[in-house]
Protein backbone atom coordinates (compact mmCIF):
# COMPACT_ATOMS: atom_id res chain seq x y z
CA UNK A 1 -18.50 34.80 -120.24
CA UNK A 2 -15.08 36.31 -121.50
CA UNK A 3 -12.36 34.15 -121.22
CA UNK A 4 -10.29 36.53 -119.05
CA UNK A 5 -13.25 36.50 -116.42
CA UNK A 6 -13.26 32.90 -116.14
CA UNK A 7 -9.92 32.91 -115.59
CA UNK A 8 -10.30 35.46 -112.87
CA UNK A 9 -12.46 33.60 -110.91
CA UNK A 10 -10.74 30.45 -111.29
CA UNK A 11 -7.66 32.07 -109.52
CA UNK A 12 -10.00 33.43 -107.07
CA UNK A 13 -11.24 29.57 -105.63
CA UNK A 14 -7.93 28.20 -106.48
CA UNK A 15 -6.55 30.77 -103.60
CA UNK A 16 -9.57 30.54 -101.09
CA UNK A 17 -8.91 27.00 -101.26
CA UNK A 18 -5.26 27.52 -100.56
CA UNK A 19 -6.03 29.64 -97.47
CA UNK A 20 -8.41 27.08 -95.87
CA UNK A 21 -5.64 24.37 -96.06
CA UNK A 22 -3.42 26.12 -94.20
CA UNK A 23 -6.10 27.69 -91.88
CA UNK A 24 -7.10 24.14 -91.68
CA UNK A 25 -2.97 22.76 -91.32
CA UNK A 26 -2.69 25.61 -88.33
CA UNK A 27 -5.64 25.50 -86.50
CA UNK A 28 -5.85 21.69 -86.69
CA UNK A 29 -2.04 20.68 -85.49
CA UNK A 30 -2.01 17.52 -83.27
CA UNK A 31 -1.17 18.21 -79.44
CA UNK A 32 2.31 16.56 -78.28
CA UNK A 33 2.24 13.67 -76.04
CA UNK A 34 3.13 14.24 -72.80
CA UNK A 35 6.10 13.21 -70.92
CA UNK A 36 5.71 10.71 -68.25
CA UNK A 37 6.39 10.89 -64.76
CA UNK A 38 9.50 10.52 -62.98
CA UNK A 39 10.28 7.61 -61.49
CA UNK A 40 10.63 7.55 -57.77
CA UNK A 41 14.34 6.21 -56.37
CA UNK A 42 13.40 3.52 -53.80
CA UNK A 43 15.53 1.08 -51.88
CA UNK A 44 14.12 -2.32 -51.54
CA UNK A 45 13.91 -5.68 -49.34
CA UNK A 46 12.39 -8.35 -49.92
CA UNK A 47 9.93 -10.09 -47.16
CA UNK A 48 11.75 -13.23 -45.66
CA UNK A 49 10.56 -15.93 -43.56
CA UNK A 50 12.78 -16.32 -40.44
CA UNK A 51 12.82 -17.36 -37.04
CA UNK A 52 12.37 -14.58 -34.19
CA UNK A 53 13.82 -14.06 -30.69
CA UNK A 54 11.12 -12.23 -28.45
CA UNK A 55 13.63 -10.61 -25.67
CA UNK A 56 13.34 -7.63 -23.39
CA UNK A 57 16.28 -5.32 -22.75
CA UNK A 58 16.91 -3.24 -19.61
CA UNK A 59 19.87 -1.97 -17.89
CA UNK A 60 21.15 -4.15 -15.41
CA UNK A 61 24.32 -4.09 -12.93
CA UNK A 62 26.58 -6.76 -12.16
CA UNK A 63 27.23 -7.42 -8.79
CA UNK A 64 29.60 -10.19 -6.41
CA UNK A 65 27.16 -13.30 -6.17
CA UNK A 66 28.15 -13.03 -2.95
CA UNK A 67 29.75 -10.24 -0.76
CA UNK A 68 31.23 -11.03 3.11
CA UNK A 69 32.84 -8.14 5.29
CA UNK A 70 35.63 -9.92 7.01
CA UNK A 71 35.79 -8.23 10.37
CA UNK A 72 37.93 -8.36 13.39
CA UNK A 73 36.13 -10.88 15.85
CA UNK A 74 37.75 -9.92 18.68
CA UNK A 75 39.72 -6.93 20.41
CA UNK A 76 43.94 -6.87 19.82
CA UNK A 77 46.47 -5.85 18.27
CA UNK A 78 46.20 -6.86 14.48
CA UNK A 79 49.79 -8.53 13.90
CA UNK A 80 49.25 -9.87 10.66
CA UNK A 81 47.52 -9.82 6.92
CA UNK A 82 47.98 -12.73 5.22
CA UNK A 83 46.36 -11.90 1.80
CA UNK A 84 47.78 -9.61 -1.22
CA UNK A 85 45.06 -7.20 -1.91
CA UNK A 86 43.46 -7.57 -6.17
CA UNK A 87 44.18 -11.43 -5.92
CA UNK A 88 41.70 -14.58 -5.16
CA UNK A 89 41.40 -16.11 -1.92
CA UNK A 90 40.04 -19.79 -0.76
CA UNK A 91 37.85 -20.52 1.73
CA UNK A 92 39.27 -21.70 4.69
CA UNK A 93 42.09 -19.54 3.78
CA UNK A 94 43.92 -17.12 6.78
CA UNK A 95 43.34 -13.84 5.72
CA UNK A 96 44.57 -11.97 9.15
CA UNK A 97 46.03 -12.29 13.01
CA UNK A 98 45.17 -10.75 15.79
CA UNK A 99 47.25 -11.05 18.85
CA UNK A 100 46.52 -14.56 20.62
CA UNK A 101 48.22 -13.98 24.10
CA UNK A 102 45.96 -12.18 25.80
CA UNK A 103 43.39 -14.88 25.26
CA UNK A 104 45.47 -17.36 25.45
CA UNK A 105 46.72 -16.13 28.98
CA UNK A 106 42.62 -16.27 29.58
CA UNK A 107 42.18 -19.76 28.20
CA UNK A 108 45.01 -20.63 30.65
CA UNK A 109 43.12 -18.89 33.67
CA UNK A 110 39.18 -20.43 32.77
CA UNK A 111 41.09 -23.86 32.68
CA UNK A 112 42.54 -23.03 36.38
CA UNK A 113 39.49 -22.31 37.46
CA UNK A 114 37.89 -25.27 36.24
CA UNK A 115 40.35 -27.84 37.78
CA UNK A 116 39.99 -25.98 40.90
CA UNK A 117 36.18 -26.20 40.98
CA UNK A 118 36.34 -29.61 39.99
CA UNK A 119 38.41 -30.43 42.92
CA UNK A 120 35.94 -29.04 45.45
CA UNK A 121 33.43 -30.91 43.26
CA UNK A 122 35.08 -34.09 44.00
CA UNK A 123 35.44 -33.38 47.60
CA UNK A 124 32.19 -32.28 48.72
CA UNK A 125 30.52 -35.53 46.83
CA UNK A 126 32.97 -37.67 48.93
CA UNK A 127 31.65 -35.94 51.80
CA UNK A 128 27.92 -36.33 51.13
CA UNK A 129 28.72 -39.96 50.80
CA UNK A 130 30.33 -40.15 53.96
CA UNK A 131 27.56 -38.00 55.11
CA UNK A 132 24.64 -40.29 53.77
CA UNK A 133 26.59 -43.82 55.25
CA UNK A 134 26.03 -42.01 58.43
CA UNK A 135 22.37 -41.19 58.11
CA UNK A 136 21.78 -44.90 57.67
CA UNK A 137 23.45 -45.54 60.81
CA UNK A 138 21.76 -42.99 62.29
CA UNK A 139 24.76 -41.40 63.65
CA UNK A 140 24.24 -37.42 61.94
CA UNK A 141 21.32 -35.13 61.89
CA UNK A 142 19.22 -35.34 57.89
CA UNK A 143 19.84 -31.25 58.17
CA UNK A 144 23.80 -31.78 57.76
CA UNK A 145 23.32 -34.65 54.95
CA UNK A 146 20.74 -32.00 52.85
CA UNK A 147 23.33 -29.40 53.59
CA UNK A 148 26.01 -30.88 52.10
CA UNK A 149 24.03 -32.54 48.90
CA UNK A 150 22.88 -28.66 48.30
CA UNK A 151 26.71 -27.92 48.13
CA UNK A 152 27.47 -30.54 45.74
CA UNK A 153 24.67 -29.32 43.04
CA UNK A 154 26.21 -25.59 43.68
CA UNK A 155 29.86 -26.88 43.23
CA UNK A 156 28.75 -29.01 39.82
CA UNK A 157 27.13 -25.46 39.17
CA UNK A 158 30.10 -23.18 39.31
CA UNK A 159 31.84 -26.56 37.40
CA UNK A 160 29.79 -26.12 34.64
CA UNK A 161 30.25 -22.47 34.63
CA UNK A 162 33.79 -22.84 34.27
CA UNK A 163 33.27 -25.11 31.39
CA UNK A 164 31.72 -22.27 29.84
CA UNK A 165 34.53 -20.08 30.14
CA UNK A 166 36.72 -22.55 29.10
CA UNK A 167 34.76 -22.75 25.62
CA UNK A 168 34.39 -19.49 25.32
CA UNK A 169 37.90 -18.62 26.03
CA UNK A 170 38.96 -21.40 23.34
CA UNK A 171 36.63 -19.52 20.75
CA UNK A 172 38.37 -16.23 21.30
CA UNK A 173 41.40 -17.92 21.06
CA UNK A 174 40.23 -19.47 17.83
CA UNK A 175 39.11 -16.37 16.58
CA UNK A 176 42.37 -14.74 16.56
CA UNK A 177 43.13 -16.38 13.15
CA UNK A 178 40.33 -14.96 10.64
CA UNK A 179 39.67 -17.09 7.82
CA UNK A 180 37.91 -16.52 4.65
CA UNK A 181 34.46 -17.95 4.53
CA UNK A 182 33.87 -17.64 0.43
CA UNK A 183 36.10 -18.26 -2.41
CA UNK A 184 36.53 -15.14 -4.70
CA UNK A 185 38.76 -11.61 -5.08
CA UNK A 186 39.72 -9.82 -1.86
CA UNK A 187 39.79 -6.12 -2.66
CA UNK A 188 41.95 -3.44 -1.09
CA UNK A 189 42.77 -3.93 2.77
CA UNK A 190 41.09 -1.75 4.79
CA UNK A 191 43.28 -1.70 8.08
CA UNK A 192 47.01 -2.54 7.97
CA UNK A 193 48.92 -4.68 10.62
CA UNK A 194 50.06 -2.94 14.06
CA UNK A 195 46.28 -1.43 14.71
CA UNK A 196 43.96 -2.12 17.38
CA UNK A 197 41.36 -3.60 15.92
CA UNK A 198 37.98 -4.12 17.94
CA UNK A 199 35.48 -6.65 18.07
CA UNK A 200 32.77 -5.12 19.14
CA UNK A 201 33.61 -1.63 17.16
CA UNK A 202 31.81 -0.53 14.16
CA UNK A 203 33.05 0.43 10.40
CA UNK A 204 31.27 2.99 8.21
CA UNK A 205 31.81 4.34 4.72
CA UNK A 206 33.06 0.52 3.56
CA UNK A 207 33.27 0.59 0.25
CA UNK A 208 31.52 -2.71 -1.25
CA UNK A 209 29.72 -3.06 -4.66
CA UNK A 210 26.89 -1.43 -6.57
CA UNK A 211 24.71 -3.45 -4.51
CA UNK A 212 23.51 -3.51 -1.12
CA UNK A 213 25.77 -6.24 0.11
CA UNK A 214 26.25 -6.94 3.97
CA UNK A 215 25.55 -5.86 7.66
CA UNK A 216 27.82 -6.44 9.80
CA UNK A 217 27.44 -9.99 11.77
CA UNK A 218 26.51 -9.54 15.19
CA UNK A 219 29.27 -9.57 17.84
CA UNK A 220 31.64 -12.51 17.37
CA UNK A 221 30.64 -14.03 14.47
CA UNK A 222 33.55 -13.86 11.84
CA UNK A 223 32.13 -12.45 8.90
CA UNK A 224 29.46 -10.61 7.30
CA UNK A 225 27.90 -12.53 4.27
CA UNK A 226 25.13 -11.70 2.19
CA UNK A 227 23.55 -12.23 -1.34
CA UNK A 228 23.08 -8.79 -3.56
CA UNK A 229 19.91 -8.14 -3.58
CA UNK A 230 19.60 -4.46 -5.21
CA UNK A 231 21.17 -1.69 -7.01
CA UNK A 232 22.26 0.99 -4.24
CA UNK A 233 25.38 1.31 -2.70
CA UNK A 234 26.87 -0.74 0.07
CA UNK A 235 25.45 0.29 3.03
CA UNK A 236 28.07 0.71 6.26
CA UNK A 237 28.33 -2.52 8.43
CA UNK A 238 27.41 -1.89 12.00
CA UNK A 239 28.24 -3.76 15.52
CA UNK A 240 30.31 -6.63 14.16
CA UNK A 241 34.48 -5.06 14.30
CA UNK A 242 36.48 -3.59 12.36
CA UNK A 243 36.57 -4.50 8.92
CA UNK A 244 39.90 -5.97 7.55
CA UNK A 245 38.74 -6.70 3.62
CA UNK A 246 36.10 -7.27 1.32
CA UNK A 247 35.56 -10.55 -0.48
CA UNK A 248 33.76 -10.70 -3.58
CA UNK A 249 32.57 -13.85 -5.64
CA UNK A 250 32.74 -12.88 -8.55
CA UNK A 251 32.98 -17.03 -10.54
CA UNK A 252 29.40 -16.94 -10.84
CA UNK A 253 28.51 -13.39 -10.66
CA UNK A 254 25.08 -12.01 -10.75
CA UNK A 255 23.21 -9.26 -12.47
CA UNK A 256 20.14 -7.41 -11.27
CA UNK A 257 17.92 -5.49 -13.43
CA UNK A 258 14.43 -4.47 -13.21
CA UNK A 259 11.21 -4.96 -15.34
CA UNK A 260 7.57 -3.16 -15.61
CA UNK A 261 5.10 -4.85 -13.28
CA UNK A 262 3.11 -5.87 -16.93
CA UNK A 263 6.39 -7.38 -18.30
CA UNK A 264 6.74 -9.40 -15.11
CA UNK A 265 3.70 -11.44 -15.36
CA UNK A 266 4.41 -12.64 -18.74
CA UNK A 267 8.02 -13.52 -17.79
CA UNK A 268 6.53 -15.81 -14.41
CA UNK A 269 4.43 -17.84 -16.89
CA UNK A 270 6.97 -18.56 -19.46
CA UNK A 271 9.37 -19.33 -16.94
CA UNK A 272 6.91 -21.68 -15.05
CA UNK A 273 7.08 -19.21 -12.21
CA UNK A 274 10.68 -18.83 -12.90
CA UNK A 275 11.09 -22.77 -11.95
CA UNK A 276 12.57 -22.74 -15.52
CA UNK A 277 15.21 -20.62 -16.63
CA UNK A 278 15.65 -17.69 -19.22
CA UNK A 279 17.98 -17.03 -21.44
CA UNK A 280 20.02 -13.71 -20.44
CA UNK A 281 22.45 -11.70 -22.12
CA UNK A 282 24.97 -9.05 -20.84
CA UNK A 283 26.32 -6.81 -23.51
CA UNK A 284 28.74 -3.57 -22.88
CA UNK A 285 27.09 -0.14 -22.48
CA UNK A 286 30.33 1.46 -24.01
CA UNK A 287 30.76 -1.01 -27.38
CA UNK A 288 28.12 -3.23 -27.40
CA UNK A 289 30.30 -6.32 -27.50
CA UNK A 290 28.50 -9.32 -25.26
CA UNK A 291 30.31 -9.82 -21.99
CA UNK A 292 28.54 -13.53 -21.06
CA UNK A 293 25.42 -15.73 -21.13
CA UNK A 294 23.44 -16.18 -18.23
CA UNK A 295 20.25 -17.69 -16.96
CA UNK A 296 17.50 -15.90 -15.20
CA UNK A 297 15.80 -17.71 -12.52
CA UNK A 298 15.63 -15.60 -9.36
CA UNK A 299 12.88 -12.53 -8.55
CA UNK A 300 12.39 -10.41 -5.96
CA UNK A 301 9.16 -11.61 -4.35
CA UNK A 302 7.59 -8.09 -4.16
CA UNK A 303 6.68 -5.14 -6.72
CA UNK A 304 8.20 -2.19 -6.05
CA UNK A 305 5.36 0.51 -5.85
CA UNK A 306 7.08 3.60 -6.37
CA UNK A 307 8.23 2.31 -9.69
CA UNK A 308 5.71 -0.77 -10.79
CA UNK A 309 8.52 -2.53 -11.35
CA UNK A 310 10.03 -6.11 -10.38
CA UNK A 311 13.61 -7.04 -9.73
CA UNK A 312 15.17 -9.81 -11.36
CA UNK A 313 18.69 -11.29 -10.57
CA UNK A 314 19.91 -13.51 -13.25
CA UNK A 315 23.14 -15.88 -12.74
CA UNK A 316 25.99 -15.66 -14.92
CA UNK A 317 29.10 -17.86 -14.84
CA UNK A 318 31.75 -15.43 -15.68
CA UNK A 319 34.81 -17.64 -16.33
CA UNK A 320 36.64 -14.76 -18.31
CA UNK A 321 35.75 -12.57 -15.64
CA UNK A 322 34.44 -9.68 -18.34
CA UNK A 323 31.47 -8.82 -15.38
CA UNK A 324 33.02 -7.00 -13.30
CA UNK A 325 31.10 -6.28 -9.39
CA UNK A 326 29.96 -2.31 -10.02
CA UNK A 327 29.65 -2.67 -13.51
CA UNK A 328 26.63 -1.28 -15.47
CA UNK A 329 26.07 -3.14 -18.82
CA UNK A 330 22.96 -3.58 -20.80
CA UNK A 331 20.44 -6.83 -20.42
CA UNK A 332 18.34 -8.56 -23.07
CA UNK A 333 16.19 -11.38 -21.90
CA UNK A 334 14.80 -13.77 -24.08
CA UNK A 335 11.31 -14.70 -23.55
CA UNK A 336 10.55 -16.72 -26.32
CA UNK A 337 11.13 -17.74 -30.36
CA UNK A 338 8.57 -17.16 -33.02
CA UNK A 339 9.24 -19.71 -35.45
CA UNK A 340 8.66 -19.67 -39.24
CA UNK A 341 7.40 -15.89 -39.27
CA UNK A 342 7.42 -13.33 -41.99
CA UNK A 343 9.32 -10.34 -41.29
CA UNK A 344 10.71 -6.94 -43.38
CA UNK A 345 12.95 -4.44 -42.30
CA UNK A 346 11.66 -1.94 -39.31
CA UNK A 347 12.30 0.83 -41.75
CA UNK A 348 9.91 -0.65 -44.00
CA UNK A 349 6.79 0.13 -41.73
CA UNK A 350 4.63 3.77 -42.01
CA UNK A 351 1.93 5.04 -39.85
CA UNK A 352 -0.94 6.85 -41.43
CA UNK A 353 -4.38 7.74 -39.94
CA UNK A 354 -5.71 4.24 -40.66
CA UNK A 355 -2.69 2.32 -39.07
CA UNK A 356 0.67 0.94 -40.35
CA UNK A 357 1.49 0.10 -43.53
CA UNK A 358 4.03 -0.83 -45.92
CA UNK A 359 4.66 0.00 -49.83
CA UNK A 360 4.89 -3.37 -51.92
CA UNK A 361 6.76 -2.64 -55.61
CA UNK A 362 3.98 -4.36 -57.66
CA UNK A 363 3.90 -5.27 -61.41
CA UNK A 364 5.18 -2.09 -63.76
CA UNK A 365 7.07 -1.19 -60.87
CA UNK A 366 4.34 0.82 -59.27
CA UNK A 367 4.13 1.00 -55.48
CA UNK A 368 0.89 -0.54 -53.69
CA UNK A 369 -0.11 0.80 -50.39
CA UNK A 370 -0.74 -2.33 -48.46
CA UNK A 371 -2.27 -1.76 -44.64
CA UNK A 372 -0.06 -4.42 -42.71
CA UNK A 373 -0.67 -5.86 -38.72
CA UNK A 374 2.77 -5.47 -37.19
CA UNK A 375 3.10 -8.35 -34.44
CA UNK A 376 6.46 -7.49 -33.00
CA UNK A 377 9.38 -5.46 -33.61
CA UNK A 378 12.57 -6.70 -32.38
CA UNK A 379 15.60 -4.14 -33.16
CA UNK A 380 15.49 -3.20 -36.98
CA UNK A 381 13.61 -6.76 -37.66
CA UNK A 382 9.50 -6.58 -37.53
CA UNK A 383 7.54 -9.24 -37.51
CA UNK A 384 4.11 -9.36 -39.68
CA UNK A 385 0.92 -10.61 -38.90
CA UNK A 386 -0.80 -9.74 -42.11
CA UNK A 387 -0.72 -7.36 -44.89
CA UNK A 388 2.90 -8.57 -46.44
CA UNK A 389 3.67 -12.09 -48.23
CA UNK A 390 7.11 -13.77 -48.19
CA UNK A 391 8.76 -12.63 -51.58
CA UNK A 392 6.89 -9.48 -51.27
CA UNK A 393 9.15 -6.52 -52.53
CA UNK A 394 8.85 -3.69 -50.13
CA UNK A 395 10.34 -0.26 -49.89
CA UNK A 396 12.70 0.70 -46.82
CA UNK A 397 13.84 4.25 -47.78
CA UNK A 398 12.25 6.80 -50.11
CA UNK A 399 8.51 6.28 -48.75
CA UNK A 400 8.18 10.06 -48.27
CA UNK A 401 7.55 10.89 -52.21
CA UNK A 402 5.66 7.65 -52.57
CA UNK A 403 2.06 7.79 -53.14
CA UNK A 404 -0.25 4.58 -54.09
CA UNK A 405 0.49 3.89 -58.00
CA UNK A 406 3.43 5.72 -57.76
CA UNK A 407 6.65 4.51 -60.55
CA UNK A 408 9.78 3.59 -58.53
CA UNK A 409 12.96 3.33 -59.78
CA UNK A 410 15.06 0.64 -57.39
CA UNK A 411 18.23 2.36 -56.76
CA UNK A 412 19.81 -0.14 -54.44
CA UNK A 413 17.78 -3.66 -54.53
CA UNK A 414 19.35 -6.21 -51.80
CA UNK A 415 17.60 -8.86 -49.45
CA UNK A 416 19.26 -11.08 -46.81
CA UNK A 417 20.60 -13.21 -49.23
CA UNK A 418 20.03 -12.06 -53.13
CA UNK A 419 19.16 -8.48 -55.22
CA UNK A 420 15.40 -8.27 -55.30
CA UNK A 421 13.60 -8.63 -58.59
């Protein structure tokens, strides 16, 4: 074969092989790796053991502990008020005056009356003595001798009627100065000095506090006392005078709220049928701040069945007077403590079709769905049953972009104490 052919051909494979290499080069480039995926920004807590309150909260009012009406006991002229309204009272202490003379001038006239009948008393017994000497001597007819014995029991009779009105004329007397049966705070005066006041009047539209507080007392007794026992406004007293001033205790003071009829039952077994008391707490419905501690030990021995619910007065001592009688505040009632329990942040918890759970940051910072048994949530705090370890790193906010094997990124680590890790 000529050299030039050889040559020719040569060239020829030289270039086929040229074009298969790159054909090869193009068609055969290696794929770049792909990028990974983002990392999810979480904010984590770790899972701490702590101990629990278990407490109920309801809205409660505070009311006097006890509440008394102090009403005119008997008909006059009111002369005097003894008491500067806003400021404490004693007991025993003269709140008012009502004009003594008239019953004083009737004191004077039941003790006439008395001597008087006493005197005939005296008399007529002198006679049936005389009388009965002369029986035995046979010297007077029996009719004149049981005669005169059936005037002495009708004179010791009318004696012992005037007795009466002596007492009761020194009572009226006595109830011309009204004392104060309760210490506490008499509020504003309700009748000034120069009115008739009645005993035997009525009063209406007396304002009192947020609970149903008194009746009146019924005619002639000095005041009208009672122990809150509910929520509604005062309700008027009736056939006991005219009332002069309210006086509430307010050093203890007591609270009233109410409870579900299901809540009720577990509070009369932990209480030992409220034989034992319960911690109580009254905070402030405007800031939150506490206003006092308290004990629960008193309920209302019904269930009210329009609302299934139970009400419960708890006892609060009040010595910086920050309860005030009226005032609405907000209740939390401890039931019990769980001890040694594991617990993570409220926020931490999700429902899903099978039930709560909670993503745990496991190793290679991928989130674990963990199905958790939530045994009680108090405020922001819950309390786990199963499903979460102490130590266990769990995410509070960014659960909504989570999935199970998801990366996180921890934007803002922090636990009780130390930066989770």
């Amino acid at each position: 074969m000529p050299v030039r052919r050889r040559f020719h051909w040569g060239f020829l494979v030289l270039a086929a092989v040229a074009v298969a290499l790159v054909a090869w080069v193009i068609f055969h480039k290696k794929p770049a790796k792909a990028a990974p995926p983002p990392r999810v920004p979480v904010t984590v807590v770790k899972a701490a053991v702590q101990d629990v309150p278990v407490s109920i909260s309801a809205l409660g009012a505070a009311q006097a502990w006890q509440s008394d009406t102090i009403l005119a006991q008997v008909t006059g002229t009111l002369l005097r008020v003894n008491f500067v309204e806003g400021t404490d009272v004693r007991a025993g202490q003269i709140l008012a005056e009502v004009d003594p003379a008239p019953y004083r001038a009737a004191l004077t006239q039941a003790q006439g009356s008395l001597k008087r009948d006493q005197a005939l008393l005296a008399g007529a017994r002198i006679d049936l003595a005389r009388y009965q000497l002369l029986l035995r001597q046979d010297s007077i007819a029996r009719q004149t001798v049981d005669d005169q014995a059936a005037l002495v029991n009708q004179d010791e009779g009318t004696v012992l009627l005037d007795e009466g009105n002596v007492a009761a004329a020194q009572v009226n007397l006595k109830r011309c100065t009204i004392t104060s049966p309760i210490s506490g705070r008499a509020g504003v005066r309700l009748v000034d000095p120069g009115n008739l006041v009645s005993g035997s009047g009525s009063i209406s539209s007396t304002p009192n506090t947020s609970s149903a507080t008194s009746s009146a007392s019924p005619a002639g007794s000095s005041t009208t006392s009672s122990t809150p026992s509910s929520g509604s406004a005062a309700s008027s007293a009736s056939s006991g005078g005219t009332g002069i001033v309210i006086i509430n205790q307010i050093e203890p003071i007591a609270v009233t709220f109410t409870v579900p009829q299901g809540d009720f039952q577990r509070l009369s077994d932990l209480s030992d049928n409220f034989r034992k008391p319960l911690a109580t707490v009254a905070t402030s419905q405007e800031t939150g701040a506490q206003l006092g501690n308290g004990e629960l030990s008193i309920a209302d021995n019904r269930v009210d069945a329009t609302t299934g619910s139970v009400e419960l007065k708890a006892r609060f001592e009040n010595p910086g007077r920050r309860l005030w009688p009226g005032q609405f505040v907000n209740v939390t009632l401890t039931l019990q403590t769980l001890p040694h329990v594991t617990t993570i942040p409220a926020t931490a918890v999700n429902q899903g079709p099978n039930g709560a759970f909670a993503y745990v940051v496991g190793p290679g910072a991928k989130a674990v769905m963990r199905p958790i048994k939530v045994a009680w949530t108090e405020g922001s705090t819950a309390v786990i049953q199963s499903g979460v370890q102490p130590g266990d790193v769990v995410v509070t906010d960014g659960q909504m972009t989570l999935k199970a094997g998801s990366l996180v990124r921890i934007i803002q680590p922090a636990t009780p104490g130390r930066p989770a890790s």
